[in-house]
Protein backbone atom coordinates (compact mmCIF):
# COMPACT_ATOMS: atom_id res chain seq x y z
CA UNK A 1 85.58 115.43 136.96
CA UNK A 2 86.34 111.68 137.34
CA UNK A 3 88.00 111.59 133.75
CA UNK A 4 89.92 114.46 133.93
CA UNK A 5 91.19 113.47 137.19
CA UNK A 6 91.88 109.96 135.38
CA UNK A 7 93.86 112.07 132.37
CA UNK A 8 95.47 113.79 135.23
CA UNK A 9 96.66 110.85 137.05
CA UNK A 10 97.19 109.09 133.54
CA UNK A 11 100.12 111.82 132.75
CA UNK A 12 101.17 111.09 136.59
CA UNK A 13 102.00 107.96 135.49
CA UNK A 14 103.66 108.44 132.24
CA UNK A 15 106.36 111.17 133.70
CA UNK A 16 107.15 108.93 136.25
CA UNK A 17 107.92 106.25 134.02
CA UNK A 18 109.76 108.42 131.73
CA UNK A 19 111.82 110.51 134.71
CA UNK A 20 112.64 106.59 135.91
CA UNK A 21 113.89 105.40 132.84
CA UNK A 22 115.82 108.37 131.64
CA UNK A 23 117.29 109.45 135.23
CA UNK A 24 115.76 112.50 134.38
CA UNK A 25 113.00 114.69 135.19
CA UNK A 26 113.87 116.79 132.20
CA UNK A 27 113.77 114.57 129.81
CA UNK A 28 110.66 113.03 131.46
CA UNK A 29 108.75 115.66 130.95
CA UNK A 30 110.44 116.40 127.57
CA UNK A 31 109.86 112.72 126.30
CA UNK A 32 106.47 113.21 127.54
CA UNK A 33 105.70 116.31 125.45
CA UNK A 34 106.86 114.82 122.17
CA UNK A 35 104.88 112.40 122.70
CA UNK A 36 101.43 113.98 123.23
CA UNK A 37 102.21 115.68 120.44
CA UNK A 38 102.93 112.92 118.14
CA UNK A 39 99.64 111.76 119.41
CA UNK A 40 97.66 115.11 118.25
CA UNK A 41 99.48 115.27 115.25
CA UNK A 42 96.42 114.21 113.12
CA UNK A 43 94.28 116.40 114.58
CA UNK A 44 96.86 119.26 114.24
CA UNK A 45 96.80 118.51 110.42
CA UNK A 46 92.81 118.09 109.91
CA UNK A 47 93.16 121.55 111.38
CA UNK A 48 95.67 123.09 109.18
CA UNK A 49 93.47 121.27 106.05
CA UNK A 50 90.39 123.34 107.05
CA UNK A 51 92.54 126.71 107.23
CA UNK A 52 94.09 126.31 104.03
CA UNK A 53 90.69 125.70 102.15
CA UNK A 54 89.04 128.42 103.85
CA UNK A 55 92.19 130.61 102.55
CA UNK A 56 91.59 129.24 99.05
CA UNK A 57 88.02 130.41 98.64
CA UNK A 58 88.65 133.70 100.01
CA UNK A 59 88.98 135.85 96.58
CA UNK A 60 85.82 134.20 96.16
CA UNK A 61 84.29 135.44 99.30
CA UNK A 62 85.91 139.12 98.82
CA UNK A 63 83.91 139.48 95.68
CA UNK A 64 80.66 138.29 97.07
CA UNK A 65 81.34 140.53 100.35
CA UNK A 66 81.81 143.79 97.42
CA UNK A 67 79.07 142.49 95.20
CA UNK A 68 76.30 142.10 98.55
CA UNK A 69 77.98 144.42 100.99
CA UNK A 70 74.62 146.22 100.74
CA UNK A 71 72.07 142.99 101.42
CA UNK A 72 73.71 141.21 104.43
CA UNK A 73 70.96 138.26 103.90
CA UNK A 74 71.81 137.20 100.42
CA UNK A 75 75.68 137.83 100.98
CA UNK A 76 75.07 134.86 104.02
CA UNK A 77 72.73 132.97 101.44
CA UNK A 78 75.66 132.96 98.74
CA UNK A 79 78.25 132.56 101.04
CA UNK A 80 77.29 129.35 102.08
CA UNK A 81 76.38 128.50 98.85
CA UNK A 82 80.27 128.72 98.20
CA UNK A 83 80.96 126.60 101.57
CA UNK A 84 78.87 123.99 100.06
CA UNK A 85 79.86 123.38 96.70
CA UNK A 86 83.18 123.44 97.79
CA UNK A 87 83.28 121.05 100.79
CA UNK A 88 84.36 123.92 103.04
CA UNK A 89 83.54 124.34 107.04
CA UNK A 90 83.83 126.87 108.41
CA UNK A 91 83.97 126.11 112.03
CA UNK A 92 85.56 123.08 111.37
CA UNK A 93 89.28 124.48 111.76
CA UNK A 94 87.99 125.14 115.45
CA UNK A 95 87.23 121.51 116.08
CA UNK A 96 90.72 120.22 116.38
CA UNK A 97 92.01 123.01 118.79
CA UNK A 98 89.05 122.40 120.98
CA UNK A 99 89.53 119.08 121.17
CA UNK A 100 93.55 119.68 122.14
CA UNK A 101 92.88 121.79 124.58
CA UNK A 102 91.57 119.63 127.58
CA UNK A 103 94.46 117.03 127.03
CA UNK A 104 96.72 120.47 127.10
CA UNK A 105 95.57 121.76 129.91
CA UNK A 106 95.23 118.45 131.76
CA UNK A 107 99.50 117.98 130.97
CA UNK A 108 100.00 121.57 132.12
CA UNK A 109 97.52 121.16 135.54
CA UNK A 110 99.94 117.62 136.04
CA UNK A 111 102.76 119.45 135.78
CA UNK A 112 101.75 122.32 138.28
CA UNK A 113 100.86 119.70 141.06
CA UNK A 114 103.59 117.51 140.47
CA UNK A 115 106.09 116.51 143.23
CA UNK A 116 109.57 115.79 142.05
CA UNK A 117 109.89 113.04 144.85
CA UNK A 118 111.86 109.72 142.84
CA UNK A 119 114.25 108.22 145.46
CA UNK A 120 117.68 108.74 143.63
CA UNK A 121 116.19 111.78 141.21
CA UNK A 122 117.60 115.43 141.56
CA UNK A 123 114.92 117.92 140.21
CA UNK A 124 117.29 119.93 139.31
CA UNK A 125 118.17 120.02 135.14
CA UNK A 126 120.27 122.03 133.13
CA UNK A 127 121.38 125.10 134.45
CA UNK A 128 118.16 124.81 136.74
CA UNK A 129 118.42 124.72 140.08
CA UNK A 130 114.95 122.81 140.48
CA UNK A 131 111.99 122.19 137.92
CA UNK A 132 109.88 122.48 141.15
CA UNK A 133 110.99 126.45 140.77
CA UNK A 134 111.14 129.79 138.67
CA UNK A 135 114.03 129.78 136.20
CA UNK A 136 116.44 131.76 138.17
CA UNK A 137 118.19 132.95 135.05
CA UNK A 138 114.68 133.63 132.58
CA UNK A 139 115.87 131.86 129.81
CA UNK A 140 113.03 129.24 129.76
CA UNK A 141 110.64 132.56 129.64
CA UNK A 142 112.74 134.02 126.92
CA UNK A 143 112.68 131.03 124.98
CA UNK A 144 108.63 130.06 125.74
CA UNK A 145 108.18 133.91 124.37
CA UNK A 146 110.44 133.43 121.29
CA UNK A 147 109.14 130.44 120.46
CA UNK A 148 105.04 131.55 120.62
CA UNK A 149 106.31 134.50 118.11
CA UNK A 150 107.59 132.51 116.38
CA UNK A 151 104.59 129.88 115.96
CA UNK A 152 102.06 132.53 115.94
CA UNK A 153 103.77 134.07 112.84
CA UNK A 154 103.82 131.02 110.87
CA UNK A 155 99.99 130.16 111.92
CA UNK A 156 99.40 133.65 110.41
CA UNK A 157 100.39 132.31 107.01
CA UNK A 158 97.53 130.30 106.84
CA UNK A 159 95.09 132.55 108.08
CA UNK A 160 92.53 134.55 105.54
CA UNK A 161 93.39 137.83 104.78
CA UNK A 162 91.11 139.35 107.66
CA UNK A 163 92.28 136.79 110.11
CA UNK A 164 95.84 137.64 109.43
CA UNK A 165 95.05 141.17 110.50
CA UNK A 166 93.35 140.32 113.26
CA UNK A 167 96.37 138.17 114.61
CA UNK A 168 98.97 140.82 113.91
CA UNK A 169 98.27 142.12 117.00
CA UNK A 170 98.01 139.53 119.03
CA UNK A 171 101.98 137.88 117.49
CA UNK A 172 102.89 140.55 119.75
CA UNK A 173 101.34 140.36 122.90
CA UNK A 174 101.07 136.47 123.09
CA UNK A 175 105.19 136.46 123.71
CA UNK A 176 105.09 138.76 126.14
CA UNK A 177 102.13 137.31 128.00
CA UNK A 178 104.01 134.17 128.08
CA UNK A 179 107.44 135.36 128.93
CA UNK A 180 105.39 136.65 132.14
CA UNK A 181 103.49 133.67 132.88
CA UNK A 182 106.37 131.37 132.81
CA UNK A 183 108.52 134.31 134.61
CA UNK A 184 106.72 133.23 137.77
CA UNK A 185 105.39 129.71 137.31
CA UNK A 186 107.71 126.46 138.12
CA UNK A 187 110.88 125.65 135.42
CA UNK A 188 108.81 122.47 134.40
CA UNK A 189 105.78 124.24 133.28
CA UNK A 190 108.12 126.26 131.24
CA UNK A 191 110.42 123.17 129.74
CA UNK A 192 107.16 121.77 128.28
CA UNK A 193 105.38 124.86 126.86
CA UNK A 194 108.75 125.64 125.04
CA UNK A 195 109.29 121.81 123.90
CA UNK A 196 105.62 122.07 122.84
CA UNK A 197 106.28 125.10 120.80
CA UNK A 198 108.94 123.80 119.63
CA UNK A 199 107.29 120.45 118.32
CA UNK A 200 104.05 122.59 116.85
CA UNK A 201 106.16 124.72 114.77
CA UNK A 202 108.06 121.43 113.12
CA UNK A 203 104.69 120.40 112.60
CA UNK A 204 104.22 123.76 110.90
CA UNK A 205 106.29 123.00 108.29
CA UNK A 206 106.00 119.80 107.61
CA UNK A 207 101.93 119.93 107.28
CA UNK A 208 102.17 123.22 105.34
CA UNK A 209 104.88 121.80 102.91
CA UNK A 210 103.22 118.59 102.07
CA UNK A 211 99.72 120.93 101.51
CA UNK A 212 101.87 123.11 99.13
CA UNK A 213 101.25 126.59 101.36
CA UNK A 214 104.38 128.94 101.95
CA UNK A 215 105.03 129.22 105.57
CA UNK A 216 106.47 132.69 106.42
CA UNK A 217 107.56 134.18 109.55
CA UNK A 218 108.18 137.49 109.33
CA UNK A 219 106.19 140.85 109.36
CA UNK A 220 105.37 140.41 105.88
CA UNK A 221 103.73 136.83 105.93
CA UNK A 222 100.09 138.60 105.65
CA UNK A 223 100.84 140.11 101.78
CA UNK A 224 102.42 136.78 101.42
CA UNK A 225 99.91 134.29 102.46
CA UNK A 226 97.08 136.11 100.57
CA UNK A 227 99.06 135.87 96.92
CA UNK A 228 99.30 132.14 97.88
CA UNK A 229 95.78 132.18 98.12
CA UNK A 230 94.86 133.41 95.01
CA UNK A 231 97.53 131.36 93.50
């Protein structure tokens, strides 16, 4: 608990500085996002890496699932046979988002505790009243829901063919959950989850464009991310 209180305390520190030197607790915490994210950025790619090889060999793994679908053991036996030879992890895709998460969470518990209490800083920003308080008008909701749509449906393009299924489901319900959550917790909270959004999806696009995989956003991105795959 003493280094999470130390992260904690660390992020304290930086959106102070930043709210100082800008005049702003907006674009404290906004300067702050960006750069936590900047900061993750390598792991974010490692993780998009793994995806895309695991979508690669997946024609590969559809024809051992049809040829064993009857003998479970040798379909696992061959199966990581395939892993092997071609440098493949499969849980390694995980890694990086586990690894995000506590420095996430710790930004996000900072932000929930924090007291907007600068001499000489409103909290106010924007058309908000306070970050300290629920967006009176919902737009920050709105956006934080539009945004996880939209970064959930471009994840989905790099996704195996199963995977993208499974997800299709969830690109719904994710925007809603967070329109809701951010609906009743403080304007801040909600500045930084859409800014974060907002920073993962450019990160989208420039990862999957320099590893040659079509991004797609729409309803359609599962047909289209599995002909990339066997491309």
């Amino acid at each position: 608990m003493g280094l999470w209180h130390d992260l904690v305390a660390l992020f304290t520190a930086a959106l102070t500085f930043f709210s100082r030197s800008t005049g702003s607790y907006g674009l404290g915490i906004i300067l702050l996002t960006v750069l936590i994210r900047l900061i993750m950025f390598p792991l974010y790619r490692s993780q998009l890496l793994s995806m895309k090889r695991m979508q690669e060999i997946q024609p590969e793994l559809q024809r051992l699932q049809e040829k064993y679908k009857n003998d479970k053991q040798r379909l696992a036996e061959e199966q990581m046979r395939v892993y092997r030879e071609k440098g493949v992890n499969p849980f390694l895709s995980c890694l990086p988002m586990l690894l995000q998460l506590p420095i996430l969470y710790a930004f996000y518990d900072m932000l929930e505790r924090y007291h907007y209490t600068i001499p000489g800083l409103s909290p106010s920003f924007l058309w908000l009243p306070s970050l300290g308080q629920r967006d009176p008008y919902y737009v920050l909701p709105f956006l934080g829901g539009l945004s996880t749509y939209w970064q959930t449906r471009i994840s989905m393009a790099m996704q195996p063919g199963v995977a993208q299924q499974q997800l299709q489901l969830m690109s719904y319900i994710m925007p809603l959950m967070m329109f809701y959550i951010f609906w009743r917790l403080p304007a801040g909270l909600a500045v930084y989850w859409f800014v974060s959004n907002l920073m993962t999806i450019g990160q989208q696009y420039l990862t999957i464009g320099s590893l040659g995989v079509p991004a797609k956003a729409d309803p359609q991105v599962s047909s289209g991310a599995r002909g990339a795959g066997r491309r």
